[in-house]
C-alpha atoms as a PDB file:
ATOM      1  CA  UNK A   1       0.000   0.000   0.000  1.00  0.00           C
ATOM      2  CA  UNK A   2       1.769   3.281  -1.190  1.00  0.00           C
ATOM      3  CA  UNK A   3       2.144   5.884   1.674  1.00  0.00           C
ATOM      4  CA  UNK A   4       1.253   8.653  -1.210  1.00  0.00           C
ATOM      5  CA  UNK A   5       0.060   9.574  -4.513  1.00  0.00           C
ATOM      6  CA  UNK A   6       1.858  10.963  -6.975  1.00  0.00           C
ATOM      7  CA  UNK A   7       0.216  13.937  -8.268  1.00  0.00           C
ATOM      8  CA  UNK A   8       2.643  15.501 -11.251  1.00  0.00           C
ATOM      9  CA  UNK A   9       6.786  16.113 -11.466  1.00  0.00           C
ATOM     10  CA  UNK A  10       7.888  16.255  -7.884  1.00  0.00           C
ATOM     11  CA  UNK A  11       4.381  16.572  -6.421  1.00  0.00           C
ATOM     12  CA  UNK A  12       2.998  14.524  -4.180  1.00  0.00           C
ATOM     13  CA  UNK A  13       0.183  14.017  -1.531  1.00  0.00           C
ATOM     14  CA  UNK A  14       1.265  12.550   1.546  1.00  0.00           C
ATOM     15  CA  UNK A  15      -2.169  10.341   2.302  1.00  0.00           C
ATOM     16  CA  UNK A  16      -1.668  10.168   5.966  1.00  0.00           C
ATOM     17  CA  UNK A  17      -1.947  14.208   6.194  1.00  0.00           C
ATOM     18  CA  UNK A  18      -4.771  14.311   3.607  1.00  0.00           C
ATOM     19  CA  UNK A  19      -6.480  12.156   5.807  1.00  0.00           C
ATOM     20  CA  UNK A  20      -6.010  13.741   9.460  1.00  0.00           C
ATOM     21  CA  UNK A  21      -7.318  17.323   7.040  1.00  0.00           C
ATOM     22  CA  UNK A  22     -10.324  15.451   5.596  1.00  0.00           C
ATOM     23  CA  UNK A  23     -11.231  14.388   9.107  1.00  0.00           C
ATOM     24  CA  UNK A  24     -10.727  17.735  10.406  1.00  0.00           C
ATOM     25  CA  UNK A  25     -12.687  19.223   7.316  1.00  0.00           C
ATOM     26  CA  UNK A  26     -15.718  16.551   8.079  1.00  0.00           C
ATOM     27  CA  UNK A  27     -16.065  17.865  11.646  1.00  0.00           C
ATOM     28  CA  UNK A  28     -16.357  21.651  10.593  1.00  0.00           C
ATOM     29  CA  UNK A  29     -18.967  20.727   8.061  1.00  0.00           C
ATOM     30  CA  UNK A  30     -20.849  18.587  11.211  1.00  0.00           C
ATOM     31  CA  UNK A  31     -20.403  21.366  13.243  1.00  0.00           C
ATOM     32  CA  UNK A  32     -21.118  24.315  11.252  1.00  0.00           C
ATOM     33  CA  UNK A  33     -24.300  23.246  10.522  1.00  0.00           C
ATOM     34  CA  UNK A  34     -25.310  21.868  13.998  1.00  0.00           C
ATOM     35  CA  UNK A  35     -28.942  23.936  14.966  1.00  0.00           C
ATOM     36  CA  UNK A  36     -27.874  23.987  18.659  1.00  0.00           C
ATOM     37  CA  UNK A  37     -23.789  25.084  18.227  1.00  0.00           C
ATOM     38  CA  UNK A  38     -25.320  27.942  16.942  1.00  0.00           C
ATOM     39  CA  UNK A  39     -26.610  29.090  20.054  1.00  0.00           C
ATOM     40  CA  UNK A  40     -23.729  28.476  21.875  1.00  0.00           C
ATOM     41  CA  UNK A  41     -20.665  29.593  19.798  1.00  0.00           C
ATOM     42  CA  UNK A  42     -20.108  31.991  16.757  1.00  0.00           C
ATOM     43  CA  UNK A  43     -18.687  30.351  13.226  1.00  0.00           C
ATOM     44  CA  UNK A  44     -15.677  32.848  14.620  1.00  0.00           C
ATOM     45  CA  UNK A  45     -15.479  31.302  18.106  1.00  0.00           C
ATOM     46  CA  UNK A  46     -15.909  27.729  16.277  1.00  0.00           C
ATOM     47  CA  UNK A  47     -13.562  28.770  13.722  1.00  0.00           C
ATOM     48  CA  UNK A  48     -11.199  29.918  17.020  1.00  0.00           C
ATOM     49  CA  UNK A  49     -11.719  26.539  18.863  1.00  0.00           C
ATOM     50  CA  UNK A  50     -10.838  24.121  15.378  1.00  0.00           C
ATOM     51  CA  UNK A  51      -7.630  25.827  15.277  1.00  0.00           C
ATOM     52  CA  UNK A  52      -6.733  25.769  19.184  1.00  0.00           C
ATOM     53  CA  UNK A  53      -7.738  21.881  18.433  1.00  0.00           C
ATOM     54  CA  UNK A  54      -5.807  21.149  15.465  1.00  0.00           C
ATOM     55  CA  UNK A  55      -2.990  22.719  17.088  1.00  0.00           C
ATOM     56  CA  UNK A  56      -3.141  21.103  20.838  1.00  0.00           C
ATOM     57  CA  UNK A  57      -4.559  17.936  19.308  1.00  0.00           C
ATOM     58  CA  UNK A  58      -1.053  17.423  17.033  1.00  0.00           C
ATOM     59  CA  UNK A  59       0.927  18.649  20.017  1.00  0.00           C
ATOM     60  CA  UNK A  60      -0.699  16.035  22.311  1.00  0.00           C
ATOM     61  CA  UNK A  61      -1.328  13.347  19.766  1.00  0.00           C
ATOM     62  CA  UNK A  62       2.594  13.651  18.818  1.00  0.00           C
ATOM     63  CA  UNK A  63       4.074  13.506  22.120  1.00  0.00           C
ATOM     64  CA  UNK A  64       1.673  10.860  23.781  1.00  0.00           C
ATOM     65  CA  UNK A  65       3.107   8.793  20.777  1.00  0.00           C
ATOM     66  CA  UNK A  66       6.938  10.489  21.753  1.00  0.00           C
ATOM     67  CA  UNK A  67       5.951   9.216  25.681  1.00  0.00           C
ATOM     68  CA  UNK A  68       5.292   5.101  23.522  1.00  0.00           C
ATOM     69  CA  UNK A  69       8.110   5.079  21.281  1.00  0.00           C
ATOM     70  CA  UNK A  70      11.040   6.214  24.017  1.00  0.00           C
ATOM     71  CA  UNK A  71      14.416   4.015  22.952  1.00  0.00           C
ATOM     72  CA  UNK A  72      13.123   3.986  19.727  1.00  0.00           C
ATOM     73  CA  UNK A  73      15.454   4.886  16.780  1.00  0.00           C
ATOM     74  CA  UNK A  74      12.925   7.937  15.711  1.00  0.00           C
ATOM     75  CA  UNK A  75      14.070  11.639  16.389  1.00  0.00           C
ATOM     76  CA  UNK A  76      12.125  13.693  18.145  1.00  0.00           C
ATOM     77  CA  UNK A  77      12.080  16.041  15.310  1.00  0.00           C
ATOM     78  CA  UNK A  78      10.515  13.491  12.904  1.00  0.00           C
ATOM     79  CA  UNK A  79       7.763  12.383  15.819  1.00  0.00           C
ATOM     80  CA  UNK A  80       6.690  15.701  16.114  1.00  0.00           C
ATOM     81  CA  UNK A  81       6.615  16.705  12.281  1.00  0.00           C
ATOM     82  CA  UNK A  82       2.333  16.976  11.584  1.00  0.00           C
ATOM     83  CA  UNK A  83       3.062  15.397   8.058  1.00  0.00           C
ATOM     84  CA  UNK A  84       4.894  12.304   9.352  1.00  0.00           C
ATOM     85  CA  UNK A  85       3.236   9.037  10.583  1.00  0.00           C
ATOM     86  CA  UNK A  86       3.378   8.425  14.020  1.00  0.00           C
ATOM     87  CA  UNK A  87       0.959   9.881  16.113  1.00  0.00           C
ATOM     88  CA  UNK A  88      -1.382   8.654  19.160  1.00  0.00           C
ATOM     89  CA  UNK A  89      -5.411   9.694  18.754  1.00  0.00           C
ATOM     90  CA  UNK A  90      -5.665   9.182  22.675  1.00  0.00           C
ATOM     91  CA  UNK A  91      -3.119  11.790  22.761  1.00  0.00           C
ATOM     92  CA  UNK A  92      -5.361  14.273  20.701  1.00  0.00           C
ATOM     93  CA  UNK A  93      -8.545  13.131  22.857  1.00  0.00           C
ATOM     94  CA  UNK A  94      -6.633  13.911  26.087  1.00  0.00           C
ATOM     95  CA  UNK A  95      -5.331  17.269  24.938  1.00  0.00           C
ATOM     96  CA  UNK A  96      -7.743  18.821  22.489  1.00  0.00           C
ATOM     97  CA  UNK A  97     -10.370  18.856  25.822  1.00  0.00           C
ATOM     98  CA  UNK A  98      -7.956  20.547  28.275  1.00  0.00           C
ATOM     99  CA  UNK A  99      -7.069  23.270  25.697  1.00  0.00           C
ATOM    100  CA  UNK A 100     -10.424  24.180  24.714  1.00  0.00           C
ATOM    101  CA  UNK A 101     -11.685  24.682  28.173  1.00  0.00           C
ATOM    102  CA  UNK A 102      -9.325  26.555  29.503  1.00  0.00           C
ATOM    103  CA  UNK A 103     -10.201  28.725  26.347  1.00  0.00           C
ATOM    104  CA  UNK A 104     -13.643  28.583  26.730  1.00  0.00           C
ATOM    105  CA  UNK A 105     -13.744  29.592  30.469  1.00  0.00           C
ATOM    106  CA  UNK A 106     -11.131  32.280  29.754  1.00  0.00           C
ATOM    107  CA  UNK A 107     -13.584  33.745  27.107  1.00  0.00           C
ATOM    108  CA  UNK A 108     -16.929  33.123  29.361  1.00  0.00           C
ATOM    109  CA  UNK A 109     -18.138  30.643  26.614  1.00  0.00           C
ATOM    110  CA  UNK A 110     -20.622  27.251  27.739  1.00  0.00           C
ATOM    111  CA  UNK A 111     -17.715  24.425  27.843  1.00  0.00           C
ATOM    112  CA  UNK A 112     -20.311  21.592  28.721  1.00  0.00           C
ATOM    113  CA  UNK A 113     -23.241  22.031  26.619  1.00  0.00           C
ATOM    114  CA  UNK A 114     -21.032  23.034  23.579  1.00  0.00           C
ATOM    115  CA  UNK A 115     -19.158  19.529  23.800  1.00  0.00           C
ATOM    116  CA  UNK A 116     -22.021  18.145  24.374  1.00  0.00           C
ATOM    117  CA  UNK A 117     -22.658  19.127  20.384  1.00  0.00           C
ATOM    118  CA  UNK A 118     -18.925  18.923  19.350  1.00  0.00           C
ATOM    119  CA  UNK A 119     -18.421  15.116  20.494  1.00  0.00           C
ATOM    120  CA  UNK A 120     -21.293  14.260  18.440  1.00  0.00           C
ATOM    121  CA  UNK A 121     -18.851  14.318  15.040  1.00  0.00           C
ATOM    122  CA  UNK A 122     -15.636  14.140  16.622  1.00  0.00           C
ATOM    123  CA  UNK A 123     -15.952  10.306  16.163  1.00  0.00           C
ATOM    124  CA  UNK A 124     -16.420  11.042  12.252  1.00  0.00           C
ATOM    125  CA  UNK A 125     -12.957  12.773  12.545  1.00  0.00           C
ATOM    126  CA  UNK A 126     -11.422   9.870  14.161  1.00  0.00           C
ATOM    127  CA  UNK A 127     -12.386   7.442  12.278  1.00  0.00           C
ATOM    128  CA  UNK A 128     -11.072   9.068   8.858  1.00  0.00           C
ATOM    129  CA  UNK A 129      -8.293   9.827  10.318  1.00  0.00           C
ATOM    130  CA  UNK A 130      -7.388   6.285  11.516  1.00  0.00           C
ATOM    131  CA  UNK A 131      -7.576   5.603   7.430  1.00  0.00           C
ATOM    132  CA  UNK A 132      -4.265   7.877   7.677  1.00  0.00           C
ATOM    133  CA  UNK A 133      -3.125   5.513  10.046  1.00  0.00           C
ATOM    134  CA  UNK A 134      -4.021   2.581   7.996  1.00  0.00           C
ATOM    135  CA  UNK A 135      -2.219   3.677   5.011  1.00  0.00           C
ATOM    136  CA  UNK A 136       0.753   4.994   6.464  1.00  0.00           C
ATOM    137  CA  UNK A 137       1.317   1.651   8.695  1.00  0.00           C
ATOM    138  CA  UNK A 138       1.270   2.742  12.118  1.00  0.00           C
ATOM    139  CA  UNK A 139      -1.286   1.566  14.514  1.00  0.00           C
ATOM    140  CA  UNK A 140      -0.739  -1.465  12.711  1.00  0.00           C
ATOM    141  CA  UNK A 141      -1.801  -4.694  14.261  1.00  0.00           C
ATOM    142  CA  UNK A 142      -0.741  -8.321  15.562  1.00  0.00           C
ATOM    143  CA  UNK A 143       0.551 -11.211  13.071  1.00  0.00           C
ATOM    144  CA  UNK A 144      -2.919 -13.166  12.402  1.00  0.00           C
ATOM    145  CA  UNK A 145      -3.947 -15.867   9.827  1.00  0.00           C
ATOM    146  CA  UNK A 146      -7.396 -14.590   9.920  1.00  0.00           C
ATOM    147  CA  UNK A 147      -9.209 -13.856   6.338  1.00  0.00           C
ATOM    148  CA  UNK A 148      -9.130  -9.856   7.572  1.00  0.00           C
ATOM    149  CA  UNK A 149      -5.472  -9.752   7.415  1.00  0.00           C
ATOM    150  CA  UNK A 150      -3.761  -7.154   5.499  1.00  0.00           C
ATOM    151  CA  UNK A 151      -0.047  -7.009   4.424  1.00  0.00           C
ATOM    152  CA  UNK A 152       1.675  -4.074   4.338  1.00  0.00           C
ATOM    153  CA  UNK A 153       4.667  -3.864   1.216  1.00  0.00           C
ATOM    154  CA  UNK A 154       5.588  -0.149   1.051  1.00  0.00           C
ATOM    155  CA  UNK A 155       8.891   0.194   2.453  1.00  0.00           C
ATOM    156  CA  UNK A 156       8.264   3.765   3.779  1.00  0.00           C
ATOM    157  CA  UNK A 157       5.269   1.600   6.031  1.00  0.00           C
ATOM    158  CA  UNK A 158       5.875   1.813   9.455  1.00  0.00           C
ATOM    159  CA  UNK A 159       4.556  -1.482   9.925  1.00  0.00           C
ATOM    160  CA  UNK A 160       6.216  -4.807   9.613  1.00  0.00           C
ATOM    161  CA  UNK A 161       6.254  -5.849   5.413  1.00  0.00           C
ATOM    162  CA  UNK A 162       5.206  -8.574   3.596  1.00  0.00           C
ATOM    163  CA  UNK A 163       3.309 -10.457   6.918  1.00  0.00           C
ATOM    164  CA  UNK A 164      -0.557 -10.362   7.467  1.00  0.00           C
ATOM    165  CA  UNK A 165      -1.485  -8.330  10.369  1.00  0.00           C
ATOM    166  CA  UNK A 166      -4.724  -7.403  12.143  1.00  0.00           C
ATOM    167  CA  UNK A 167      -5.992  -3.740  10.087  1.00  0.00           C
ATOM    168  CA  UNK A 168      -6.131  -2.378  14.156  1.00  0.00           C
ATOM    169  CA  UNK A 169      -6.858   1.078  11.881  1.00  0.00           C
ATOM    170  CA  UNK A 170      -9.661  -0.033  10.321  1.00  0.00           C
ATOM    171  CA  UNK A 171     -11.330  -1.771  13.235  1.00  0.00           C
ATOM    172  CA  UNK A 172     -10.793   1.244  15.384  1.00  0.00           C
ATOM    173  CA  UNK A 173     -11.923   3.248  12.201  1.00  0.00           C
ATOM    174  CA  UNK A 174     -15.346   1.014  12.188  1.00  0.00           C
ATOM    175  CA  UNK A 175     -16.167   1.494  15.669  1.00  0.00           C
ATOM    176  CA  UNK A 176     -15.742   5.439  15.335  1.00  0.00           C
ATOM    177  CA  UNK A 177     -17.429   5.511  12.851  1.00  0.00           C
ATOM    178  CA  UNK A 178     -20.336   3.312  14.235  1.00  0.00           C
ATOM    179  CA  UNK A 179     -20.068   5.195  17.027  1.00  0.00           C
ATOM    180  CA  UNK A 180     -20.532   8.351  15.107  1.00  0.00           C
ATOM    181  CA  UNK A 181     -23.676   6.930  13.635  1.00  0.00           C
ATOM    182  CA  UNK A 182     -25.299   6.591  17.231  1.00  0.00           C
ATOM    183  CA  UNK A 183     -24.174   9.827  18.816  1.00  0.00           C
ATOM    184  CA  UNK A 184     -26.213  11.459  15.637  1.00  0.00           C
ATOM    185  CA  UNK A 185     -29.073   9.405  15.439  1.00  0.00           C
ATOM    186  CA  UNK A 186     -29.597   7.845  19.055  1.00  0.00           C
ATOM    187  CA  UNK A 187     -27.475   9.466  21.333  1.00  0.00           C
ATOM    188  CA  UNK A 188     -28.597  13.032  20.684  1.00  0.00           C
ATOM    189  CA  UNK A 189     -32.182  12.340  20.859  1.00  0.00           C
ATOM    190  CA  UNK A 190     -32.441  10.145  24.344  1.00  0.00           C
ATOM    191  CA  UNK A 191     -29.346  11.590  26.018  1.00  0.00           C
ATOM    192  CA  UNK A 192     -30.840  15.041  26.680  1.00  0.00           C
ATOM    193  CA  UNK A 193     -29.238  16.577  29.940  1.00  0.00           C
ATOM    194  CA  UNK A 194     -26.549  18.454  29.648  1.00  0.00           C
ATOM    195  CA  UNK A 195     -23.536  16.039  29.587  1.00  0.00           C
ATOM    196  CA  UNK A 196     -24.797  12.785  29.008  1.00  0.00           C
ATOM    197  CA  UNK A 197     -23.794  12.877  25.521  1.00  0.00           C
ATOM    198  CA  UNK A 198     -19.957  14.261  26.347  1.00  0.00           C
ATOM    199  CA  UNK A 199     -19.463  11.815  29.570  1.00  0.00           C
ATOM    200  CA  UNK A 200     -21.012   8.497  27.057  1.00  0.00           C
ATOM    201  CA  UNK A 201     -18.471   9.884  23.857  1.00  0.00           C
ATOM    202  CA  UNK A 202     -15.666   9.481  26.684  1.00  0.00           C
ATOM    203  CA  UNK A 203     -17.092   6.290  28.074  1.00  0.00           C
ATOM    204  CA  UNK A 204     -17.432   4.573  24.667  1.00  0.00           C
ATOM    205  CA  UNK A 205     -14.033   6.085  23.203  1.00  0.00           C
ATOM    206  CA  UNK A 206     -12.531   4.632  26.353  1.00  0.00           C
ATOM    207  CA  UNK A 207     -14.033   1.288  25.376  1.00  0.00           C
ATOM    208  CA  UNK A 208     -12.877   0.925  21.646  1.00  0.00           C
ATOM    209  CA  UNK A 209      -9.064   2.427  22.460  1.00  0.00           C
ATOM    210  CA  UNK A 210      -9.393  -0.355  25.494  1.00  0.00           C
ATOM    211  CA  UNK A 211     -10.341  -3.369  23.592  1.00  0.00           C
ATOM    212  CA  UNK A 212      -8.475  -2.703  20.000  1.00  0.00           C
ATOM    213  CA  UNK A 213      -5.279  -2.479  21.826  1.00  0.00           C
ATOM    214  CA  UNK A 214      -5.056  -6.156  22.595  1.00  0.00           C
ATOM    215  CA  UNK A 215      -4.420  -6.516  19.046  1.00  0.00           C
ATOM    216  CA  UNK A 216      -2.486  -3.271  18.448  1.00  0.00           C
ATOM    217  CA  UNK A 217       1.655  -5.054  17.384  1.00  0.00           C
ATOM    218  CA  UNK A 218       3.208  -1.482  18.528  1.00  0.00           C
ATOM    219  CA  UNK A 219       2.328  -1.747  21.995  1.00  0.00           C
ATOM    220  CA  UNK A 220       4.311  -0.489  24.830  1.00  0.00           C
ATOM    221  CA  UNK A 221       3.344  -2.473  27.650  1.00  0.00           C
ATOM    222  CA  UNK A 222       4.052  -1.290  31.341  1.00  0.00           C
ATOM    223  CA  UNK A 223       2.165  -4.138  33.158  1.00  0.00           C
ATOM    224  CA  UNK A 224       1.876  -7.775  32.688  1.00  0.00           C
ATOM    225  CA  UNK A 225      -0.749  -7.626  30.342  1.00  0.00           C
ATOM    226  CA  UNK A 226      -2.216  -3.674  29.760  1.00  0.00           C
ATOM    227  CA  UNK A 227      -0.257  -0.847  27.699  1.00  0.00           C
ATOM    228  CA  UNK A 228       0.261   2.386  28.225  1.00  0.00           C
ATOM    229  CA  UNK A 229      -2.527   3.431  25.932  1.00  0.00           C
ATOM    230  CA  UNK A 230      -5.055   1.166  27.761  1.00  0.00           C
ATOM    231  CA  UNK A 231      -4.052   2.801  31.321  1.00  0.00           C
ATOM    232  CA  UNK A 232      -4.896   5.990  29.691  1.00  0.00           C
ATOM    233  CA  UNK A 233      -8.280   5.266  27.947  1.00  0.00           C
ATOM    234  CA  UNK A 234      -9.181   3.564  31.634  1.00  0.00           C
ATOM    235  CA  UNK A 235      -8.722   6.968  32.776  1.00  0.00           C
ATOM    236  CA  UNK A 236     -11.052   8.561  30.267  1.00  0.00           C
ATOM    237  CA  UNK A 237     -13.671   5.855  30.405  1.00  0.00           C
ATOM    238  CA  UNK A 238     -13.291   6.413  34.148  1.00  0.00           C
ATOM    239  CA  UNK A 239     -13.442  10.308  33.428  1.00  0.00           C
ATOM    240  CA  UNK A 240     -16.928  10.000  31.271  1.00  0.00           C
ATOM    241  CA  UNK A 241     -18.566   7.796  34.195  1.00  0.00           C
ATOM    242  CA  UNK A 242     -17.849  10.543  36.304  1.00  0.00           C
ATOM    243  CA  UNK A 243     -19.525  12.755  33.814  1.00  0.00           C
ATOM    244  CA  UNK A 244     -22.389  10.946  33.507  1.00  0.00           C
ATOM    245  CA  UNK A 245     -22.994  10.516  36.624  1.00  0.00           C
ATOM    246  CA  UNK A 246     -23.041  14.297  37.072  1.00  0.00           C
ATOM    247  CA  UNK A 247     -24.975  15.245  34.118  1.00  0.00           C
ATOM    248  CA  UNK A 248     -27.627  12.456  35.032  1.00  0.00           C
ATOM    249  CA  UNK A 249     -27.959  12.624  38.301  1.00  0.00           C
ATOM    250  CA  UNK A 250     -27.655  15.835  40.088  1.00  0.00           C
ATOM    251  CA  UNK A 251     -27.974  19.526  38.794  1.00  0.00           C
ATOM    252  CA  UNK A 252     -23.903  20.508  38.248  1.00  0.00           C
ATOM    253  CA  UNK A 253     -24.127  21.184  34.666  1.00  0.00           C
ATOM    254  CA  UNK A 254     -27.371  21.692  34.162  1.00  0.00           C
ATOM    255  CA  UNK A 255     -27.947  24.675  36.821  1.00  0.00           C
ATOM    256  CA  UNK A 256     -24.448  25.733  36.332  1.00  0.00           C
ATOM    257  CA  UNK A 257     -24.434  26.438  32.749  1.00  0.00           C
ATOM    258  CA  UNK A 258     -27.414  28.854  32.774  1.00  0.00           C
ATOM    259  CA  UNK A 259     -25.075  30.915  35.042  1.00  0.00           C
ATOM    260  CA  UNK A 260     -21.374  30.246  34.414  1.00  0.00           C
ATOM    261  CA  UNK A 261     -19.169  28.645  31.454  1.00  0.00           C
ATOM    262  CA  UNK A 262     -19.754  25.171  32.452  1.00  0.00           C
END
């Protein structure tokens, strides 16, 4: 699987960038258009918020990846080069939330309700960018014999050649993108109260990261049997129960947000 296409002369386009942007693009279409964002945030103070994203969510996806690969033969300069492979989604997850709020609350803005509406196409993003991830070869999965085994021959690929492996990126594309499907259609119909749907997105993303790393071949294990990447997606499935729990059953977010940036 080539990591680009060649477009004329010296041109090329890198796919695992084109990717990451056409995820990125999918979520401001989603978003733009969402009836309730627009009576919480501006298309400037959307517009605002994308870039702090994109920005944080490289930063963190980058060096979350940086804090997996230490020993490795990989400079730091070509880990944290946007345009490169290598790059951890839980990373993004953890750091494009963090950023934004402290934004938001610096600029009085509604931080729950508004991810309440934001998390419903985040998943979209993910899960196009994991085709990124797919192409490029990192993320890349277990030795298997199983019919869904893909080989990987480019030998730019970051993933071991010519040996079928589990397509990790394309389960944990699936699932976001299933995922996706019931935060639009379900999720934002029966999950009403400010929070549910944020504190479930975590929950759920929690879940998929959790379970698709069993078969994940890059792992960086720091117990007998969990990764590093599994500790951390405890902590936001453990994060969105907490959530939940708040938005469902007492007044925090709901009272608080007619009053403060919350």
């Amino acid at each position: 699987m080539p990591l680009s296409m060649h477009i004329f002369g010296p041109f090329s386009l890198h796919i695992y960038g084109a990717m990451i942007a056409l995820g990125v693009s999918a979520f401001l279409v989603g978003f733009s258009f969402d009836s309730e964002r627009k009576k919480l945030l501006t298309l400037d103070q959307m517009y605002t918020l994308v870039a702090l994203s994109i920005i944080t969510g490289v930063l963190g996806g980058k060096l979350l990846y940086l804090a997996e690969c230490v020993g490795e033969s990989s400079t730091i300069k070509e880990l944290l080069s946007f345009w490169n492979a290598g790059f951890s989604v839980l990373g993004a997850f953890i750091a494009v939330p963090l950023s934004i709020s402290w934004y938001m609350r610096k600029h009085n803005l509604s931080i729950i309700p508004s991810f309440d509406r934001a998390v419903i196409y985040v998943p979209l993003t993910f899960a196009i960018s994991r085709l990124g991830c797919f192409f490029a070869g990192c993320c890349y999965g277990i030795p298997t014999n199983y019919f869904t085994g893909i080989m990987h021959t480019d030998p730019d690929s970051l993933a071991p050649l010519h040996e079928y492996l589990h397509p990790t990126q394309l389960y944990s594309a699936s699932l976001e993108f299933l995922l996706f499907i019931f935060m639009f259609t379900i999720g934002q119909k029966k999950l009403k109260k400010t929070g549910q749907l944020f504190g479930v997105y975590f929950i759920l993303m929690g879940i998929e990261r959790f379970i698709v790393d069993f078969l994940r071949g890059d792992r960086t294990l720091i117990t007998d049997n969990f990764s590093f990447s599994q500790i951390a997606a405890g902590g936001v499935g453990m994060a969105g129960l907490i959530i939940l729990f708040l938005a469902t059953f007492t007044r925090s977010f709901s009272s608080s947000s007619k009053n403060r940036p919350l």
